[in-house]
C-alpha atoms as a PDB file:
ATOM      1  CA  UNK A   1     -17.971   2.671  71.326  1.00  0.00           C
ATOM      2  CA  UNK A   2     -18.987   6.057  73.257  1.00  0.00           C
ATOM      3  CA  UNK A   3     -20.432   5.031  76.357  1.00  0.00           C
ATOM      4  CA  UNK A   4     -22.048   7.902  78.851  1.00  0.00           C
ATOM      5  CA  UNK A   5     -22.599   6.986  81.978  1.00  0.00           C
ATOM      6  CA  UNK A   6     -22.618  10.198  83.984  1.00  0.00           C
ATOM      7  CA  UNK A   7     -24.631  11.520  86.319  1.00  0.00           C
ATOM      8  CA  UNK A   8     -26.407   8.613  87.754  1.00  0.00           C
ATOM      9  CA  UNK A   9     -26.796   6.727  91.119  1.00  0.00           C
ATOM     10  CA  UNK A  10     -23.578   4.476  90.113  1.00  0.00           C
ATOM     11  CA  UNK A  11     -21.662   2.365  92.571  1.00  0.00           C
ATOM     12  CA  UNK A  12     -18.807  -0.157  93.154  1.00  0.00           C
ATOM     13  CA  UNK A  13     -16.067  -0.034  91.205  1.00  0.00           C
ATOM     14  CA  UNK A  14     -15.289  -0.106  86.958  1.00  0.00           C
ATOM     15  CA  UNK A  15     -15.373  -3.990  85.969  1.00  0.00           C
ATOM     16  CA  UNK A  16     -12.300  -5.678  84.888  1.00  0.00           C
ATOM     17  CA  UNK A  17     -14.378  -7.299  82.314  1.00  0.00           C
ATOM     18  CA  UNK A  18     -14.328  -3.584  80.918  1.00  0.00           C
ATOM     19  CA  UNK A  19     -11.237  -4.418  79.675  1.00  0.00           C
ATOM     20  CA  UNK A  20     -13.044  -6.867  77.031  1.00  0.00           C
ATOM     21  CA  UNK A  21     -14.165  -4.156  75.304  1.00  0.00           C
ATOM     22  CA  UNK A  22     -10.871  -3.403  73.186  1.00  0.00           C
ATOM     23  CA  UNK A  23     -12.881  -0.621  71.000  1.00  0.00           C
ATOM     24  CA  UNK A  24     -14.009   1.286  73.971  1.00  0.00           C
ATOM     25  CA  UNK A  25     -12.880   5.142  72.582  1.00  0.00           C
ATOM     26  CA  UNK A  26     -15.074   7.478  75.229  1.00  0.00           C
ATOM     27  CA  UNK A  27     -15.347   6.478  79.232  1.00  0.00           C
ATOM     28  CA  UNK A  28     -17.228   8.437  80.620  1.00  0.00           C
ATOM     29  CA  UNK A  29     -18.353   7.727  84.319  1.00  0.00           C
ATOM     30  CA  UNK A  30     -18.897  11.623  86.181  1.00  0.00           C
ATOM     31  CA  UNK A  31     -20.847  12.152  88.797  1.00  0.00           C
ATOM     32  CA  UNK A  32     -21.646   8.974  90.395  1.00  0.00           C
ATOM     33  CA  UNK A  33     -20.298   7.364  93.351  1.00  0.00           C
ATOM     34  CA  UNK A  34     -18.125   4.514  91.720  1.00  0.00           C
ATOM     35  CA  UNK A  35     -15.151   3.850  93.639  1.00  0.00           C
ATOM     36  CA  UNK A  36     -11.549   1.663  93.462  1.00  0.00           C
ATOM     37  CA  UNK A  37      -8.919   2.470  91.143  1.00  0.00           C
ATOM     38  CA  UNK A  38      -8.779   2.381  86.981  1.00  0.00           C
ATOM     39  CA  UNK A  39      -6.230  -0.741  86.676  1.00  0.00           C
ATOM     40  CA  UNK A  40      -9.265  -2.441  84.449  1.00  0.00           C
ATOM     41  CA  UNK A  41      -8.552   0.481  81.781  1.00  0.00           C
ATOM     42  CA  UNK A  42      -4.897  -0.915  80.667  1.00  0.00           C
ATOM     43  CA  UNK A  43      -5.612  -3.191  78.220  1.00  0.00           C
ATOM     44  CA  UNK A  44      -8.479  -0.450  76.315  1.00  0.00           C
ATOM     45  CA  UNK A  45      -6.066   0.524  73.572  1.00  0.00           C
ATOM     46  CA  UNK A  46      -8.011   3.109  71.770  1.00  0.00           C
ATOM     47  CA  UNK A  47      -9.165   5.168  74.763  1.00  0.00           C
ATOM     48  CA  UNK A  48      -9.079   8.847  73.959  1.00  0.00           C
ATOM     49  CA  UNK A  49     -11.290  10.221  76.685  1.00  0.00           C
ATOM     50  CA  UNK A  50     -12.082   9.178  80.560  1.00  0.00           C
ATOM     51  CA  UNK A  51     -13.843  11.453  82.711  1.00  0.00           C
ATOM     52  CA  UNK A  52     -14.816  10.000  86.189  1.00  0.00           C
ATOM     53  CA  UNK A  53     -14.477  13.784  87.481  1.00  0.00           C
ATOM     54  CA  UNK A  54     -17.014  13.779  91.003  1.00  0.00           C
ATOM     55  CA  UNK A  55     -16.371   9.921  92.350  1.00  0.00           C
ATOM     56  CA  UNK A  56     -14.767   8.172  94.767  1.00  0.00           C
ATOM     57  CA  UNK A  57     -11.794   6.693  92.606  1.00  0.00           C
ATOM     58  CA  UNK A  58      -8.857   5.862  94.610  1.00  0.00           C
ATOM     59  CA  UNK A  59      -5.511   4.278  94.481  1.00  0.00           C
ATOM     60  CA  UNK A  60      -2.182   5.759  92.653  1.00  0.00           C
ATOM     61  CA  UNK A  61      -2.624   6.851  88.736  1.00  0.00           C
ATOM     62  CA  UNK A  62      -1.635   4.150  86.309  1.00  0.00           C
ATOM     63  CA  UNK A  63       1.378   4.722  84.577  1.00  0.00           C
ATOM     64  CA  UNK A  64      -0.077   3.481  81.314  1.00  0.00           C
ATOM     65  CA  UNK A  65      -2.087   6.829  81.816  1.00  0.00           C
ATOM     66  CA  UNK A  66       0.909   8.663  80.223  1.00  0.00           C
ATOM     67  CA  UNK A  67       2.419   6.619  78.079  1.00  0.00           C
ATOM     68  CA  UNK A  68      -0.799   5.167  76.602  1.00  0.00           C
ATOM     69  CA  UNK A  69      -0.748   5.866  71.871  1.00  0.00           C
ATOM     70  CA  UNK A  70      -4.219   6.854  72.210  1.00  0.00           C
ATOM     71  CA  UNK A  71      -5.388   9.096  75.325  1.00  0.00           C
ATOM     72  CA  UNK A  72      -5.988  12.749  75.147  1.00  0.00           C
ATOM     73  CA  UNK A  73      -7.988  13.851  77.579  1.00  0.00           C
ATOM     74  CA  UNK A  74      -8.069  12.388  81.409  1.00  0.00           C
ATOM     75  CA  UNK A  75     -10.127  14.127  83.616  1.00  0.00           C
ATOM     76  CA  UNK A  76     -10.422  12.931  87.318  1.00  0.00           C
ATOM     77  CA  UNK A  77     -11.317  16.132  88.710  1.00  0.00           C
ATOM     78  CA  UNK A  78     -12.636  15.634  92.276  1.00  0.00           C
ATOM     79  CA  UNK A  79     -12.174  11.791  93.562  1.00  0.00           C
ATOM     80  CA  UNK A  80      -9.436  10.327  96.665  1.00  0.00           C
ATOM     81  CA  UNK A  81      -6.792   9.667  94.025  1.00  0.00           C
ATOM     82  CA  UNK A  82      -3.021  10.087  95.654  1.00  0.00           C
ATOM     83  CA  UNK A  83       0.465   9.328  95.143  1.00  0.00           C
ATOM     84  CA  UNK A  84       2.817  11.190  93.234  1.00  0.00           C
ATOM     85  CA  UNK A  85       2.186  12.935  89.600  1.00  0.00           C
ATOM     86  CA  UNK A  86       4.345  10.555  86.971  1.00  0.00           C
ATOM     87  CA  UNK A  87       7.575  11.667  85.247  1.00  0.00           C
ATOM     88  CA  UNK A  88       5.995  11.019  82.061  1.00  0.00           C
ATOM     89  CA  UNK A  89       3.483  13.360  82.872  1.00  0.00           C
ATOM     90  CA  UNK A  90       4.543  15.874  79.532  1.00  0.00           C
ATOM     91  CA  UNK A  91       6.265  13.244  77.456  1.00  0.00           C
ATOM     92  CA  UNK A  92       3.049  12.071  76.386  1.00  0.00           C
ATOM     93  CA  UNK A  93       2.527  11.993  72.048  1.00  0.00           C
ATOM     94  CA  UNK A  94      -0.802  12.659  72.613  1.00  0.00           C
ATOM     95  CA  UNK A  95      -2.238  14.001  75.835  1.00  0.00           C
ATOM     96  CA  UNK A  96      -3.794  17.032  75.139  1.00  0.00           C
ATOM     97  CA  UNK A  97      -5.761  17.650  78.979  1.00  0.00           C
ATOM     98  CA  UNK A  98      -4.436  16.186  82.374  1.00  0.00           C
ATOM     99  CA  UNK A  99      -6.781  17.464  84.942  1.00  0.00           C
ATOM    100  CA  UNK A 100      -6.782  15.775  88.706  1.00  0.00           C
ATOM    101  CA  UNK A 101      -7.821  18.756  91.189  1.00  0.00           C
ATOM    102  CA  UNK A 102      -9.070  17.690  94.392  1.00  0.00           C
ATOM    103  CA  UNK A 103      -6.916  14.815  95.167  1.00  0.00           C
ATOM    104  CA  UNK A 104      -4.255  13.617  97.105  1.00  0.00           C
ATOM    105  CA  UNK A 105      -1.832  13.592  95.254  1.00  0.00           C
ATOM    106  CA  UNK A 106       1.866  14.627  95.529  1.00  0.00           C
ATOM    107  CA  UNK A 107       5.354  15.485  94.339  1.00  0.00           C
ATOM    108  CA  UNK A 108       6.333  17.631  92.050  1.00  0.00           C
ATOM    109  CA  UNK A 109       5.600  19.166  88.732  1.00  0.00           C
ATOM    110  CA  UNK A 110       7.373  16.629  86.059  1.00  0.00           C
ATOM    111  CA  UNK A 111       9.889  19.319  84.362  1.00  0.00           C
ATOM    112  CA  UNK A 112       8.957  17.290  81.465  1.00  0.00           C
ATOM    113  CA  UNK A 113       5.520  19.542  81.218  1.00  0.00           C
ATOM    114  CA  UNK A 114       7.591  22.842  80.016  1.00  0.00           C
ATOM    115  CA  UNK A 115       8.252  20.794  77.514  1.00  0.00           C
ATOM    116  CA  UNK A 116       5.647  19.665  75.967  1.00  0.00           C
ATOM    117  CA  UNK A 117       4.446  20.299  72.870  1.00  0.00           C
ATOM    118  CA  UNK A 118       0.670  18.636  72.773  1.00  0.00           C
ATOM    119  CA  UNK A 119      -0.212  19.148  76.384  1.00  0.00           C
ATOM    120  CA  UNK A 120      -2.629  21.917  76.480  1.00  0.00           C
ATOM    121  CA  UNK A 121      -4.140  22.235  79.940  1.00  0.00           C
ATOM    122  CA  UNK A 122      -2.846  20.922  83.440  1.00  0.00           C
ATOM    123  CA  UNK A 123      -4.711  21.482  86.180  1.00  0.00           C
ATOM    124  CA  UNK A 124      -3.200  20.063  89.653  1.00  0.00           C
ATOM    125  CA  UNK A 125      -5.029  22.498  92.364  1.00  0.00           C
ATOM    126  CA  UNK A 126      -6.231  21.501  95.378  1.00  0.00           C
ATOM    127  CA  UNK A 127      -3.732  18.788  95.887  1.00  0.00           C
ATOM    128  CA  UNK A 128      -0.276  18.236  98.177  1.00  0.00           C
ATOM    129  CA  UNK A 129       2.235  18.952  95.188  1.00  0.00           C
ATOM    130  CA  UNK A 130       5.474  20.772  95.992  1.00  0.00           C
ATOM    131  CA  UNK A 131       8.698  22.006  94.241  1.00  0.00           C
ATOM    132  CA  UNK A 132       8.777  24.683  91.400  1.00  0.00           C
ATOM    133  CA  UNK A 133       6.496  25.365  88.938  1.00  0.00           C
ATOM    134  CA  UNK A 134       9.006  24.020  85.588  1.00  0.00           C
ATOM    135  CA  UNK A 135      10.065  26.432  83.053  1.00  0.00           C
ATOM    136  CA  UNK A 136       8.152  26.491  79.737  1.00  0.00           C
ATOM    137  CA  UNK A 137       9.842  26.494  76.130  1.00  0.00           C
ATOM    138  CA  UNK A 138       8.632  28.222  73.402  1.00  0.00           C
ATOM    139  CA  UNK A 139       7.140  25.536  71.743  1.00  0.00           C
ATOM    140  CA  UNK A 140       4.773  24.833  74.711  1.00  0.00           C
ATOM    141  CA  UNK A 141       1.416  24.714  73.435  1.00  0.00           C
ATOM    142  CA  UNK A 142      -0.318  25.688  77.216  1.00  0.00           C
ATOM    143  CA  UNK A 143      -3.323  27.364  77.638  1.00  0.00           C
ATOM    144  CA  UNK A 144      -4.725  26.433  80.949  1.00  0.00           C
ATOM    145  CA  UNK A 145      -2.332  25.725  83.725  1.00  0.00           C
ATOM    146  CA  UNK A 146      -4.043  25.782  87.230  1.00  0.00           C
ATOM    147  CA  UNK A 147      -2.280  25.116  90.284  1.00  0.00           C
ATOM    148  CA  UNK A 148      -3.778  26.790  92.951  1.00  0.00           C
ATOM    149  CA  UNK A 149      -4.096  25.238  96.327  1.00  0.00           C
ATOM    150  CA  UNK A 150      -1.049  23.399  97.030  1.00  0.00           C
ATOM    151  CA  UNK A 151       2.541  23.977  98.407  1.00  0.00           C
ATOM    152  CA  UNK A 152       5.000  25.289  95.647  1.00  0.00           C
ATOM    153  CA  UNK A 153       7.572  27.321  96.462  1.00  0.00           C
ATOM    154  CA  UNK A 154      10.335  28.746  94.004  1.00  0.00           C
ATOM    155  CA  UNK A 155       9.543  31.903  91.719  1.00  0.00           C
ATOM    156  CA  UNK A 156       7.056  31.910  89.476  1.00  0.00           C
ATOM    157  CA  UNK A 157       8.763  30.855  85.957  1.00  0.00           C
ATOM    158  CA  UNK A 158       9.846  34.020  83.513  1.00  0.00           C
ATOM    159  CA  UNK A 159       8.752  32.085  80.533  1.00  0.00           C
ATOM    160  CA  UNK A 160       5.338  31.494  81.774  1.00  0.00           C
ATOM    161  CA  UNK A 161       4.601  34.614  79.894  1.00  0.00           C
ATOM    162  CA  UNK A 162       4.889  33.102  76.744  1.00  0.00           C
ATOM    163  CA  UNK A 163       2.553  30.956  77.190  1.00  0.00           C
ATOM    164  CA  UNK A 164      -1.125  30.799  74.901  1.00  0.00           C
ATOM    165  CA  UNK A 165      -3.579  32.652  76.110  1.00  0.00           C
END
């Protein structure tokens, strides 16, 4: 079940009784004005995909988020979200594309994302996260890391380098 529901004149917030639907795969919900949190999402066990980039989501990000068997790409680009980033942020089987600019949130960059060998692109920027930017191993599989926009401090990693281009 793939359903696209962006770009509209959408409001409120995502149903619980979204949760029913046990074979959603795809959420899709961009560029609307739907607002509230994603709690209704936890129970959607084959979710690969949201996008609700350009909303009005709010409220902390679910933990299930990152520890979730089937998610690999969560994109909430653009919406009130805030709180801190999860540790598990990195640790992740299968989350291939983490990107939250323009929140709120905060914290620091789980060292955990280095680490990782499926996450391919974090983007943070345009949030309140501060600390270090983590050191990357080799088997890193990074290609887009964008943190622009918030309050990191440190030196910029040597091993960022190595990184895919």
């Amino acid at each position: 079940f793939f359903p696209s529901l962006a770009a509209n004149n959408l409001r409120g917030s995502i149903p619980r009784e979204i949760g029913y639907y046990t074979n959603l795969i795809n959420l899709t919900l961009s560029n609307n004005m739907v607002e509230g949190s994603l709690a209704s999402l936890v129970n959607l066990t084959f979710l690969e995909n949201v996008n609700v980039t350009l909303n009005a989501m709010t409220g902390t990000l679910p933990e299930f988020f990152f520890t979730h068997p089937s998610l690999t790409q969560i994109d909430l680009k653009h919406n009130r979200f805030f709180g801190s980033i999860s540790n598990s942020l990195g640790k992740s089987s299968q989350l291939r594309v983490f990107w939250a600019q323009n929140n709120s949130l905060t914290g620091t960059i789980p060292s955990a994302v280095g680490q990782s060998w499926v996450l391919g692109s974090l983007s943070l920027s345009s949030n309140q996260v501060v600390g270090t930017i983590p050191e990357f191993v080799s088997i890193s599989r990074i290609w887009g890391l964008h943190l622009a926009n918030n309050m990191l401090t440190g030196t910029i990693p040597t091993t960022i380098g190595s990184l895919s281009s």
